[in-house]
PDB file of N, CA and C in Angstrom:
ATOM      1  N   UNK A   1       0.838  -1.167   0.000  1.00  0.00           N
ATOM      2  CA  UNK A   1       0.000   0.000   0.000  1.00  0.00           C
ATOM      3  C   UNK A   1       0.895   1.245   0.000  1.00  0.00           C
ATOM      4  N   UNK A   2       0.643   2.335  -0.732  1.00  0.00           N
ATOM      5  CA  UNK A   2       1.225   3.802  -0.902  1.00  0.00           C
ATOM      6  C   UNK A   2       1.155   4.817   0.158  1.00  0.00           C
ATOM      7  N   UNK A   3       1.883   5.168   0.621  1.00  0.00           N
ATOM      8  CA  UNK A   3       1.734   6.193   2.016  1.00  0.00           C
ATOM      9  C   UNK A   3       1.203   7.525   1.044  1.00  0.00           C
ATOM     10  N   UNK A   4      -0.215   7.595   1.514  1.00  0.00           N
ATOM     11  CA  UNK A   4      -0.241   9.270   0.672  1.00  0.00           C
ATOM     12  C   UNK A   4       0.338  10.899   1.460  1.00  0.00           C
ATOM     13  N   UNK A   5       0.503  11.406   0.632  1.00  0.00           N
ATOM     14  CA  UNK A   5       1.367  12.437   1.099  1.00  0.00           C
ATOM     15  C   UNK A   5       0.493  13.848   1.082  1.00  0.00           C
ATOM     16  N   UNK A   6      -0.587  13.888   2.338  1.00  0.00           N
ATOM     17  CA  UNK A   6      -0.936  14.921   2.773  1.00  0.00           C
ATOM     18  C   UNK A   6      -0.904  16.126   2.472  1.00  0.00           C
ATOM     19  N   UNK A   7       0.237  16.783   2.470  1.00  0.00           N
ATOM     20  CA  UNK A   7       0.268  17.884   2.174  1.00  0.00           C
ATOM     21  C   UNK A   7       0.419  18.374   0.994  1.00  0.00           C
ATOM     22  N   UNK A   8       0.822  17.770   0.007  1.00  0.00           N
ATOM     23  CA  UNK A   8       1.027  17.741  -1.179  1.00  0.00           C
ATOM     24  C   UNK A   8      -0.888  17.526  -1.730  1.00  0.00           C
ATOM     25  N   UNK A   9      -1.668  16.713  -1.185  1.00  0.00           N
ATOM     26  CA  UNK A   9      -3.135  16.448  -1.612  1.00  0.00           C
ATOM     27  C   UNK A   9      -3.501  17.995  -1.427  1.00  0.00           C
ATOM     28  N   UNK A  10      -3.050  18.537  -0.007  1.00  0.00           N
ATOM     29  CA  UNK A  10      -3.858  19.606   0.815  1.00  0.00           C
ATOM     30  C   UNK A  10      -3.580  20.713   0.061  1.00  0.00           C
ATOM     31  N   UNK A  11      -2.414  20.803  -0.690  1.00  0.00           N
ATOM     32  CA  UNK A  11      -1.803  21.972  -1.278  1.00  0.00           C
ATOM     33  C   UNK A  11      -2.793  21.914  -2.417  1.00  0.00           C
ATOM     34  N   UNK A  12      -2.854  21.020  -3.375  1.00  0.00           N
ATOM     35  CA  UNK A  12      -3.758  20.979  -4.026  1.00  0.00           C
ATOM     36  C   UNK A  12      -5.083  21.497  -4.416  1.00  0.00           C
ATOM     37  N   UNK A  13      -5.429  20.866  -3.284  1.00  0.00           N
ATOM     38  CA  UNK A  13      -7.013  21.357  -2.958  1.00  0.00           C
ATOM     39  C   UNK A  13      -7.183  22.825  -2.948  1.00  0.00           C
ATOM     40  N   UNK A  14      -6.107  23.521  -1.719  1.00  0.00           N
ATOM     41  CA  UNK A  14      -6.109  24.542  -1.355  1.00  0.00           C
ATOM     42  C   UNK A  14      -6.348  25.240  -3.181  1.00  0.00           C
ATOM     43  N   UNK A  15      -5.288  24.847  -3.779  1.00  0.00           N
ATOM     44  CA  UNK A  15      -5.068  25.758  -5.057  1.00  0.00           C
ATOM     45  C   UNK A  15      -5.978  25.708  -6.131  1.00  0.00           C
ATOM     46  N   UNK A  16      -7.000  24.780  -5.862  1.00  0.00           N
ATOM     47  CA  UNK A  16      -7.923  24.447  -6.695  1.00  0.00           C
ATOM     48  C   UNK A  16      -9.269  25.226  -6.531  1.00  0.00           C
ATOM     49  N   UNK A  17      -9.679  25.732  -5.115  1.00  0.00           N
ATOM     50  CA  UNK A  17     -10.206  25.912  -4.011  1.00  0.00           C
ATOM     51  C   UNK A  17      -9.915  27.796  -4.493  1.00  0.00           C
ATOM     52  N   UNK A  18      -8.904  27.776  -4.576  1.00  0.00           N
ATOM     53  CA  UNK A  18      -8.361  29.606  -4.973  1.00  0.00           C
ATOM     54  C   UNK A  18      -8.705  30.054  -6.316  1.00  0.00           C
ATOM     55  N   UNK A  19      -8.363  28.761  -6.997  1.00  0.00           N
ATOM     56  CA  UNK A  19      -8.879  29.455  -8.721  1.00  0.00           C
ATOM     57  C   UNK A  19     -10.236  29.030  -8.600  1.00  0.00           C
ATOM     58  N   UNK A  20     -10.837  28.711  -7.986  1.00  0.00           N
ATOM     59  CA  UNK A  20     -12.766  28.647  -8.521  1.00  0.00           C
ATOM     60  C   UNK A  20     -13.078  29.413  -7.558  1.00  0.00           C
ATOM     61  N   UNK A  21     -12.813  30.056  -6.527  1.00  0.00           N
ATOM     62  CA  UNK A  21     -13.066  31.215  -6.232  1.00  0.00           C
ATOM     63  C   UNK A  21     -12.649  32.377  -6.747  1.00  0.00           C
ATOM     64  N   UNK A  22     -11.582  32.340  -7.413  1.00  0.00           N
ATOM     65  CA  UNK A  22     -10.998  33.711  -8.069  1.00  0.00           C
ATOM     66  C   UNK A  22     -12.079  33.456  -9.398  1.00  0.00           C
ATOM     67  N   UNK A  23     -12.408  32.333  -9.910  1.00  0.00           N
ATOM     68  CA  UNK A  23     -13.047  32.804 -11.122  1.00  0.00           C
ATOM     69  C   UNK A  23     -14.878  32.797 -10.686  1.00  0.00           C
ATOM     70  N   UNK A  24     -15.282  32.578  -9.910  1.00  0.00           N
ATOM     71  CA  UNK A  24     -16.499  33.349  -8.655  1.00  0.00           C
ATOM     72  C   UNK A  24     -16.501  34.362  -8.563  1.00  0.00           C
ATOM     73  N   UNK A  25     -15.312  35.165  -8.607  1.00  0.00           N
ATOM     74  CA  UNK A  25     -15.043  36.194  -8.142  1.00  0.00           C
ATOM     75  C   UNK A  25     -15.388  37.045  -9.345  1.00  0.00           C
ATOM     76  N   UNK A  26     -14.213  36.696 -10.569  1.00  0.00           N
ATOM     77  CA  UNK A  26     -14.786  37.720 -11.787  1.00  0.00           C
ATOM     78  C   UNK A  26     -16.240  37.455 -12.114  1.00  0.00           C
ATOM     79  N   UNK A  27     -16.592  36.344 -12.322  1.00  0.00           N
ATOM     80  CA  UNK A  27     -18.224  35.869 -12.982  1.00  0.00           C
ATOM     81  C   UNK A  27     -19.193  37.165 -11.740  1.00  0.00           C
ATOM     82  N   UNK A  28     -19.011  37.068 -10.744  1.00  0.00           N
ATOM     83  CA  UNK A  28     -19.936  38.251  -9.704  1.00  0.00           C
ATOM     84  C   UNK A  28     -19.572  39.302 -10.280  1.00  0.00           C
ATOM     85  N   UNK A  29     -18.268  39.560 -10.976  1.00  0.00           N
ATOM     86  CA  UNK A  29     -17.951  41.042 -11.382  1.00  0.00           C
ATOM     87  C   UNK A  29     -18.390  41.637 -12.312  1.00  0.00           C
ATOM     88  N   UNK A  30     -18.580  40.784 -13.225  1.00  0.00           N
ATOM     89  CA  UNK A  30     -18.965  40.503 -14.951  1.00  0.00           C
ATOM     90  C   UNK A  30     -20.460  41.115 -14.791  1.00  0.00           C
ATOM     91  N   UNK A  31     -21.218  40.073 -13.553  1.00  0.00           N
ATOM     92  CA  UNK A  31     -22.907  40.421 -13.848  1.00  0.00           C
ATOM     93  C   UNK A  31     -22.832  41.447 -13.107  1.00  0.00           C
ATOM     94  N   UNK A  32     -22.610  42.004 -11.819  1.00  0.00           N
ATOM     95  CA  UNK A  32     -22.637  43.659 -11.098  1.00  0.00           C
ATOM     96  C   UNK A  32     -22.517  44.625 -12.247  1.00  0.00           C
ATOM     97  N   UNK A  33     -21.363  44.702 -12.816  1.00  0.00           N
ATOM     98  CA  UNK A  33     -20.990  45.548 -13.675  1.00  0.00           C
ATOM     99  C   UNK A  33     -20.901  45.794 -15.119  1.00  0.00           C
ATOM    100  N   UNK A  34     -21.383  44.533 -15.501  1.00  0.00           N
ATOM    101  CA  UNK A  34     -22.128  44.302 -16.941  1.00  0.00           C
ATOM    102  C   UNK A  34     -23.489  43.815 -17.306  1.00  0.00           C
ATOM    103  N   UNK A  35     -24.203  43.283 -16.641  1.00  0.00           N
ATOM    104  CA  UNK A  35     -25.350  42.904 -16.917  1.00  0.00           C
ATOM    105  C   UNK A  35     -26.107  43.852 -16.371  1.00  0.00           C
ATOM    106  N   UNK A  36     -26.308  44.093 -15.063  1.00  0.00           N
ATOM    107  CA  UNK A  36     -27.293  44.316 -14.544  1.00  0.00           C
ATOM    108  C   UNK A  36     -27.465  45.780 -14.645  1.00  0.00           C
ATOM    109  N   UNK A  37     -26.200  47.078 -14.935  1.00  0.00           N
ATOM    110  CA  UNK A  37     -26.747  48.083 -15.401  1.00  0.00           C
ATOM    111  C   UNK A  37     -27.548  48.224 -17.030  1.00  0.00           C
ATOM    112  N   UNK A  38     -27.587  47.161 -17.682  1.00  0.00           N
ATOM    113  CA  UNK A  38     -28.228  47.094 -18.946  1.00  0.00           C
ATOM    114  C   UNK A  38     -29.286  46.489 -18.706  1.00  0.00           C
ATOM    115  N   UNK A  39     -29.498  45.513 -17.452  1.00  0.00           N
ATOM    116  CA  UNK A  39     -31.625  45.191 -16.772  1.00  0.00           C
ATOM    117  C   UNK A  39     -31.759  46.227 -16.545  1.00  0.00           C
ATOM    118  N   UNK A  40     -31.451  47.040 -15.829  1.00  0.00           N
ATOM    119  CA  UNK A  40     -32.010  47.889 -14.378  1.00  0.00           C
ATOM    120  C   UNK A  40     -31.769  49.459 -15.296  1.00  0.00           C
ATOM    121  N   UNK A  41     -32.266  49.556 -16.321  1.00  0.00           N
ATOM    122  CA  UNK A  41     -31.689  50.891 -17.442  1.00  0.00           C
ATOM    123  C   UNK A  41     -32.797  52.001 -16.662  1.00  0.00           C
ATOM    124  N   UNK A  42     -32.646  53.325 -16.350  1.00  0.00           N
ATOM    125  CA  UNK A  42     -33.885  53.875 -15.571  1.00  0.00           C
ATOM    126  C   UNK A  42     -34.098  55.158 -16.592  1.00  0.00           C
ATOM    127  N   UNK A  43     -34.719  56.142 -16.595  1.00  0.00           N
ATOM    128  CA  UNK A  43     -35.019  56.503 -17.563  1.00  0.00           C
ATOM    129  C   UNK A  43     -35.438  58.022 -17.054  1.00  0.00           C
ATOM    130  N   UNK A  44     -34.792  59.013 -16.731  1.00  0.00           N
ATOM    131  CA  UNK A  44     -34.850  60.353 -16.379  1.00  0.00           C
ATOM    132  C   UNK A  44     -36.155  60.939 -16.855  1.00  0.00           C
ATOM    133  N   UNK A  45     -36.511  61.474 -16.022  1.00  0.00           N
ATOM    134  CA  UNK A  45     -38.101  62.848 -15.861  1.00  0.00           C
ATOM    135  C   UNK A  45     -37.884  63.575 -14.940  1.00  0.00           C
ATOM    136  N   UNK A  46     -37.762  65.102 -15.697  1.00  0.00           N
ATOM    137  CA  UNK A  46     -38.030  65.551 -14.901  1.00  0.00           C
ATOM    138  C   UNK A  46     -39.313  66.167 -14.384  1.00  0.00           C
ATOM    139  N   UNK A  47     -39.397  66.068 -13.103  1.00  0.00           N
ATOM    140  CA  UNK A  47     -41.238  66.702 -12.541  1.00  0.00           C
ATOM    141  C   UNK A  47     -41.636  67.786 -12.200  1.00  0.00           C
ATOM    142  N   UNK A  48     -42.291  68.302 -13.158  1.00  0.00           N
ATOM    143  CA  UNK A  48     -43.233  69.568 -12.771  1.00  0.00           C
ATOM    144  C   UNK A  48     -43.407  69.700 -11.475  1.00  0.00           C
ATOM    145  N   UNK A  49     -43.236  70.737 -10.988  1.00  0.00           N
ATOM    146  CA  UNK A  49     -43.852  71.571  -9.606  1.00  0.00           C
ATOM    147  C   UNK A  49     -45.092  71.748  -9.841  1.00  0.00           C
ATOM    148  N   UNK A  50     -46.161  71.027  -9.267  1.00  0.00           N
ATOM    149  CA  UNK A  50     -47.055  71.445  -9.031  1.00  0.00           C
ATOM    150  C   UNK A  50     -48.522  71.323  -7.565  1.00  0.00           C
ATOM    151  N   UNK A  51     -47.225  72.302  -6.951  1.00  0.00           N
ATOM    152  CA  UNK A  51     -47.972  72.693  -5.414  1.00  0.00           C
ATOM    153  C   UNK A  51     -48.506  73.786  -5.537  1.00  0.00           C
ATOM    154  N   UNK A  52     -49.722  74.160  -5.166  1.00  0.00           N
ATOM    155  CA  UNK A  52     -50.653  75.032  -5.571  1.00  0.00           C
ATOM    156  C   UNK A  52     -51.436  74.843  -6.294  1.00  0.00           C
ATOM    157  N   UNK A  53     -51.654  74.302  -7.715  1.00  0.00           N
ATOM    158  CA  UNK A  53     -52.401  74.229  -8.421  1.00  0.00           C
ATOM    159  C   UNK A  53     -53.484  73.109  -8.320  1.00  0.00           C
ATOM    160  N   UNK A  54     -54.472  73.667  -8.712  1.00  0.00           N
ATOM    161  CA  UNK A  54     -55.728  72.798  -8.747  1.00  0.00           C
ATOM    162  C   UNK A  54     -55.189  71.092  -8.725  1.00  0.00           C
ATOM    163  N   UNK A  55     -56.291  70.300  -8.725  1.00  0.00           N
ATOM    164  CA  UNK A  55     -56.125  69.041  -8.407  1.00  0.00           C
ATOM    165  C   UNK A  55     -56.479  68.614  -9.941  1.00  0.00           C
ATOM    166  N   UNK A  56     -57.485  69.173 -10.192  1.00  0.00           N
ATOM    167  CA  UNK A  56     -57.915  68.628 -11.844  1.00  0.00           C
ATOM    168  C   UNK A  56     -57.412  69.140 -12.657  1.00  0.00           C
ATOM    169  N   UNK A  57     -56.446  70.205 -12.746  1.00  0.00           N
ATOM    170  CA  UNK A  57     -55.707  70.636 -13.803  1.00  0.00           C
ATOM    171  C   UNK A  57     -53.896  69.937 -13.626  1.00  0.00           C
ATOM    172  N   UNK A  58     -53.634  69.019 -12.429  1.00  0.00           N
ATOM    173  CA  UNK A  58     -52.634  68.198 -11.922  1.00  0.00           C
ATOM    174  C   UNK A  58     -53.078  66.770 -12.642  1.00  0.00           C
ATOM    175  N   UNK A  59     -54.141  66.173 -12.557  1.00  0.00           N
ATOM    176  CA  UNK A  59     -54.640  65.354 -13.110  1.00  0.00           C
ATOM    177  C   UNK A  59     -54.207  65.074 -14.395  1.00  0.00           C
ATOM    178  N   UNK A  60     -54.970  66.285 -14.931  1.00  0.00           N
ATOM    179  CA  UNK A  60     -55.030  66.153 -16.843  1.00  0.00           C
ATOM    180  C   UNK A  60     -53.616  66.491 -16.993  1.00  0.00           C
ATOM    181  N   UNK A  61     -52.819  67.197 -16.738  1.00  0.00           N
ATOM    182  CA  UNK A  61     -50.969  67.441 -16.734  1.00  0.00           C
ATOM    183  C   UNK A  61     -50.640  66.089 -16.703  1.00  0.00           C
ATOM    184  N   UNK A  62     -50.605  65.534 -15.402  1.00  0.00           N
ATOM    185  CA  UNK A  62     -50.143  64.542 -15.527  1.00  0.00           C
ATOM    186  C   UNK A  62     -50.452  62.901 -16.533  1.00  0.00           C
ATOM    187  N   UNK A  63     -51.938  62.955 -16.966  1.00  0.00           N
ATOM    188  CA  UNK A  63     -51.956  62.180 -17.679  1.00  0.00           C
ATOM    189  C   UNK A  63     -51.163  62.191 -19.071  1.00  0.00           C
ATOM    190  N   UNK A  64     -51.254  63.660 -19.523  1.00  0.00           N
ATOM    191  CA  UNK A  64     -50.430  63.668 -21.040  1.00  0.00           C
ATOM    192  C   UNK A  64     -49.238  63.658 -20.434  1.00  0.00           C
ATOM    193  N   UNK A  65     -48.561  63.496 -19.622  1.00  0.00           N
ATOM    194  CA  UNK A  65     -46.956  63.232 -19.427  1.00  0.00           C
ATOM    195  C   UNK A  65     -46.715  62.018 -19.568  1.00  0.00           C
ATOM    196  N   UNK A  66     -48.013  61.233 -19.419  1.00  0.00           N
ATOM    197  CA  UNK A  66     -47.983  59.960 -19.317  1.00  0.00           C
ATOM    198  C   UNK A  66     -47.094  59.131 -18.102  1.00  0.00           C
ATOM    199  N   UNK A  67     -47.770  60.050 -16.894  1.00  0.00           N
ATOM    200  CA  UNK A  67     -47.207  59.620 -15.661  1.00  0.00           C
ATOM    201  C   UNK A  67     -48.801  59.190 -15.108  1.00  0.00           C
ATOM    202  N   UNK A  68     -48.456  58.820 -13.362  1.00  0.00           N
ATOM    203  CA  UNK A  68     -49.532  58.553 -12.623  1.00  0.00           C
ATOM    204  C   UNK A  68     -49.725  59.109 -11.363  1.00  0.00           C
ATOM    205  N   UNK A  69     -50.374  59.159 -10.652  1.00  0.00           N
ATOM    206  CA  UNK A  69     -50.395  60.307  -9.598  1.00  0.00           C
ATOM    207  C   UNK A  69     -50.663  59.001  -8.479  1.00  0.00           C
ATOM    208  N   UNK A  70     -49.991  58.988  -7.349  1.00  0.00           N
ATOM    209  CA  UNK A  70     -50.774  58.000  -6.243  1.00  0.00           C
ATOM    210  C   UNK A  70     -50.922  58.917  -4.716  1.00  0.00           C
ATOM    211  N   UNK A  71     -52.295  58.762  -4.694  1.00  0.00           N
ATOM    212  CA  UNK A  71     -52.271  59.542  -3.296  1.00  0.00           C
ATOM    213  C   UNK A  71     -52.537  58.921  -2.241  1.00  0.00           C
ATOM    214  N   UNK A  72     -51.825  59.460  -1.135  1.00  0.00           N
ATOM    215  CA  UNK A  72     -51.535  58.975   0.050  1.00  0.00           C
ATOM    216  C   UNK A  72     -52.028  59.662   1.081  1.00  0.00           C
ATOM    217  N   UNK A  73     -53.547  59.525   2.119  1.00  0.00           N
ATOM    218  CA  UNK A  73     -54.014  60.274   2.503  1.00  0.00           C
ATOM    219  C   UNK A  73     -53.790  59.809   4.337  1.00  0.00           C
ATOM    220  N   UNK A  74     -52.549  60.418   4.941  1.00  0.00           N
ATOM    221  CA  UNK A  74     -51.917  59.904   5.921  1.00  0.00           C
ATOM    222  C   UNK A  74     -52.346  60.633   7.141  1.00  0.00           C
ATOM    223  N   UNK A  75     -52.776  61.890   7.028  1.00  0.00           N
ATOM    224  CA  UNK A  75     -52.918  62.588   8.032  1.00  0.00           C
ATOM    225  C   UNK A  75     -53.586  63.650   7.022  1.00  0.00           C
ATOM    226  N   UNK A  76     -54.644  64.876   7.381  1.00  0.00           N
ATOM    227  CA  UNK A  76     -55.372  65.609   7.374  1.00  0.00           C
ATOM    228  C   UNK A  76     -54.577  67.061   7.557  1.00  0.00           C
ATOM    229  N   UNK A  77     -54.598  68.012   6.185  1.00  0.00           N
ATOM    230  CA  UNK A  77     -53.837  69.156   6.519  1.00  0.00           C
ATOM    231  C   UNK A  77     -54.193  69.865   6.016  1.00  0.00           C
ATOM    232  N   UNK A  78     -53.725  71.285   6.607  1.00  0.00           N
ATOM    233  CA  UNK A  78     -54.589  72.573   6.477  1.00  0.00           C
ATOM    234  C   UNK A  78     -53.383  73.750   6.203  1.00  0.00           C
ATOM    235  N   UNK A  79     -53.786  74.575   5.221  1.00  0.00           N
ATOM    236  CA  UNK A  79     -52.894  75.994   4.200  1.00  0.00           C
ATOM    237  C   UNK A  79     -53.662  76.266   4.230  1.00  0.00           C
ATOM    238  N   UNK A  80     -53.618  77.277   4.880  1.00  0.00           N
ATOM    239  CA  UNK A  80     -54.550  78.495   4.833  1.00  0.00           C
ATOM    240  C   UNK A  80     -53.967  79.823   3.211  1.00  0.00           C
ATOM    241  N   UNK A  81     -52.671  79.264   2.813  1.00  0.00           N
ATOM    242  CA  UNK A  81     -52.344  79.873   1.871  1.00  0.00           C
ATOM    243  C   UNK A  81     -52.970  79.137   0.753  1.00  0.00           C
ATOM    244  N   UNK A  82     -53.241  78.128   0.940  1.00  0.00           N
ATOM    245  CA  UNK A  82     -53.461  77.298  -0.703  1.00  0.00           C
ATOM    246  C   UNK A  82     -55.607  76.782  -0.538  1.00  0.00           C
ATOM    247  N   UNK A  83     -55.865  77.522  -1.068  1.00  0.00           N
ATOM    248  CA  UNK A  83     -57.244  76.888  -1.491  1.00  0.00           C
ATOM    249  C   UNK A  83     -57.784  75.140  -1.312  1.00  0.00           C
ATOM    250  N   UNK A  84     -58.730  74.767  -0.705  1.00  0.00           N
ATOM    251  CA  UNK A  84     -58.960  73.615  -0.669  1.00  0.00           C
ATOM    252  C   UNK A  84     -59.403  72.700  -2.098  1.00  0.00           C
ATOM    253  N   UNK A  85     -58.912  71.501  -2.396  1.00  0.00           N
ATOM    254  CA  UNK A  85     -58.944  71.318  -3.130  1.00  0.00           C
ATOM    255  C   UNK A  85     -57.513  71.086  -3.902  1.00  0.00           C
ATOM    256  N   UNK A  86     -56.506  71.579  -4.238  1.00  0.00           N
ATOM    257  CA  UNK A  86     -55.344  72.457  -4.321  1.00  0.00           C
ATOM    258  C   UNK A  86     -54.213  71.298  -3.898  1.00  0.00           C
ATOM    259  N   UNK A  87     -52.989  71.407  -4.771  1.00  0.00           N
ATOM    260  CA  UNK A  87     -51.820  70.264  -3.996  1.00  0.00           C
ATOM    261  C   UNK A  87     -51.288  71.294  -2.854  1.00  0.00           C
ATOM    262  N   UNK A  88     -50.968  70.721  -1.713  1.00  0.00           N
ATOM    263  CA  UNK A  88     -50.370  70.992  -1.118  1.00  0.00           C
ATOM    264  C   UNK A  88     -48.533  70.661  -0.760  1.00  0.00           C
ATOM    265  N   UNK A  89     -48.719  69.357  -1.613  1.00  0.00           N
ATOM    266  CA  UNK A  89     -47.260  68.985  -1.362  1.00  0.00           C
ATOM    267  C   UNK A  89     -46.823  68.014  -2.022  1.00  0.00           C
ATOM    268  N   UNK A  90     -45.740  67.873  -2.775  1.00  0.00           N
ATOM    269  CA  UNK A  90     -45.569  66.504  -4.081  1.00  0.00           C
ATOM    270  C   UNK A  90     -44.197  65.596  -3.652  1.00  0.00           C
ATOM    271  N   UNK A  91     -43.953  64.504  -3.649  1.00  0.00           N
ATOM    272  CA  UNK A  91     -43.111  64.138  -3.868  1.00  0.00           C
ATOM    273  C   UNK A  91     -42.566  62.862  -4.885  1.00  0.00           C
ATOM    274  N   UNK A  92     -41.664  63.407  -5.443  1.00  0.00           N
ATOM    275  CA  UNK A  92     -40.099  64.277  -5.522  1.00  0.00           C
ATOM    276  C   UNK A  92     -40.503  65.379  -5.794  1.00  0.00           C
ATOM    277  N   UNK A  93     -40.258  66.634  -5.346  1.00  0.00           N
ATOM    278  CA  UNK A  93     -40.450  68.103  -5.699  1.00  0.00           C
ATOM    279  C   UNK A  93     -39.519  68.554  -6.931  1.00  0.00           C
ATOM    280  N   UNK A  94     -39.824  68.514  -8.089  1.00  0.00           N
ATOM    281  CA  UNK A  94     -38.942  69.348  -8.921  1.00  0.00           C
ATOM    282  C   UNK A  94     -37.003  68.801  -9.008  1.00  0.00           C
ATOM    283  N   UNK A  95     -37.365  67.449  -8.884  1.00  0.00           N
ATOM    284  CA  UNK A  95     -36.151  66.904  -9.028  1.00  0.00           C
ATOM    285  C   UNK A  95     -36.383  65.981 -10.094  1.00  0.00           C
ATOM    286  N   UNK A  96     -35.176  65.581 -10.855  1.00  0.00           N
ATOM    287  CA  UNK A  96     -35.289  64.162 -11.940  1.00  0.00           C
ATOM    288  C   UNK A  96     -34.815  63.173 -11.200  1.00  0.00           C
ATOM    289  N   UNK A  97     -35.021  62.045 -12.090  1.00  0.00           N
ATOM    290  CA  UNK A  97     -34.933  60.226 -12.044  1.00  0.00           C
ATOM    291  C   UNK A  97     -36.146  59.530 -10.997  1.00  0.00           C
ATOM    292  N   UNK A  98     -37.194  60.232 -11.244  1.00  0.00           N
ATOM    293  CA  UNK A  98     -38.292  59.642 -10.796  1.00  0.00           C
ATOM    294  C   UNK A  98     -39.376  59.442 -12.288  1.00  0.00           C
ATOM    295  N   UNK A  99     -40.082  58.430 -12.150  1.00  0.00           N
ATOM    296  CA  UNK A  99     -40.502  58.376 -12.902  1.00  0.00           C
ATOM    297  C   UNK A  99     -42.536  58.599 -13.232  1.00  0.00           C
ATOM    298  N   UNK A 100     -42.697  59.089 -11.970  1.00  0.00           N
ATOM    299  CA  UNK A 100     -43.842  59.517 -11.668  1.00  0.00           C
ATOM    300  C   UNK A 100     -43.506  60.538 -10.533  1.00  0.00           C
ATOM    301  N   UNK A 101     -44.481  61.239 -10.360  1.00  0.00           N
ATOM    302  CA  UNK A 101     -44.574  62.765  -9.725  1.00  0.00           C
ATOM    303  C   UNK A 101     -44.552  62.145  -8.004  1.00  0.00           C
ATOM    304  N   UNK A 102     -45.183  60.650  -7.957  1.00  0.00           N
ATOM    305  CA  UNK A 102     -45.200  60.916  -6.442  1.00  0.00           C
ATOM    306  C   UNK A 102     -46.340  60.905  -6.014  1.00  0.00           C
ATOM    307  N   UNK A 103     -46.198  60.737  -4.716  1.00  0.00           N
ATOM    308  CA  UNK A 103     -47.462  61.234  -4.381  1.00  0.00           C
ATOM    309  C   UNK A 103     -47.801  62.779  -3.940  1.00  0.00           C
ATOM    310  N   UNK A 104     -48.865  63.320  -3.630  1.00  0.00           N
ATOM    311  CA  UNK A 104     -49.242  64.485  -3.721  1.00  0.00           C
ATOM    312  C   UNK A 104     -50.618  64.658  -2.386  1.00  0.00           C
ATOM    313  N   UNK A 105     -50.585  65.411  -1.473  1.00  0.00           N
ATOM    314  CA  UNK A 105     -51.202  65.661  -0.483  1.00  0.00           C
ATOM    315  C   UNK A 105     -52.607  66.827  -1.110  1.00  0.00           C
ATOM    316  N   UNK A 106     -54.030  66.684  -0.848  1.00  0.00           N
ATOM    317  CA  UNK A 106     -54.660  67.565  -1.590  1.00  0.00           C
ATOM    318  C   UNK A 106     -55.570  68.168  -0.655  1.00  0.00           C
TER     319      UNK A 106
END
């Protein structure tokens, strides 16, 4: 019978063990930094300000932008500067890379 020689197996392994993780390593690199910014492509708008203005003239705006409006009615609020009825508050305010206006408090 052959005395096997341990460390010489172990070295092995070890080095075998290093290149399929080193090539783990690029393949994770490849899809982070090549694939997935060409899924995940996002698509800049920028959004009208529109705090103050009527609710039905926010509406029809926003439909020909061909955005969607979602409202979120969380708590009950009062401007005494802005007419009832009226946005009171949008978010994203007048910033891009959103792709709808947000929601909007009325």
């Amino acid at each position: 019978m052959k005395a096997v020689r341990w460390g010489r197996v172990l070295d092995r392994t070890f080095w075998i063990s290093v290149v399929l993780f080193g090539l783990w390593g690029v393949g994770l690199l490849v899809f982070l930094y090549g694939w997935i910014p060409h899924y995940v492509r996002g698509e800049t708008v920028v959004v009208p300000d529109f705090r103050g203005r009527p609710a039905s003239e926010v509406e029809v705006r926003v439909r020909q932008l061909g955005m969607r409006i979602e409202y979120e009615a969380t708590e009950e609020r009062f401007d005494s500067r802005v007419p009832a009825g009226h946005v009171l508050a949008q978010v994203p305010v007048r910033v891009s890379g959103s792709r709808s206006p947000g929601r909007s408090a009325l």
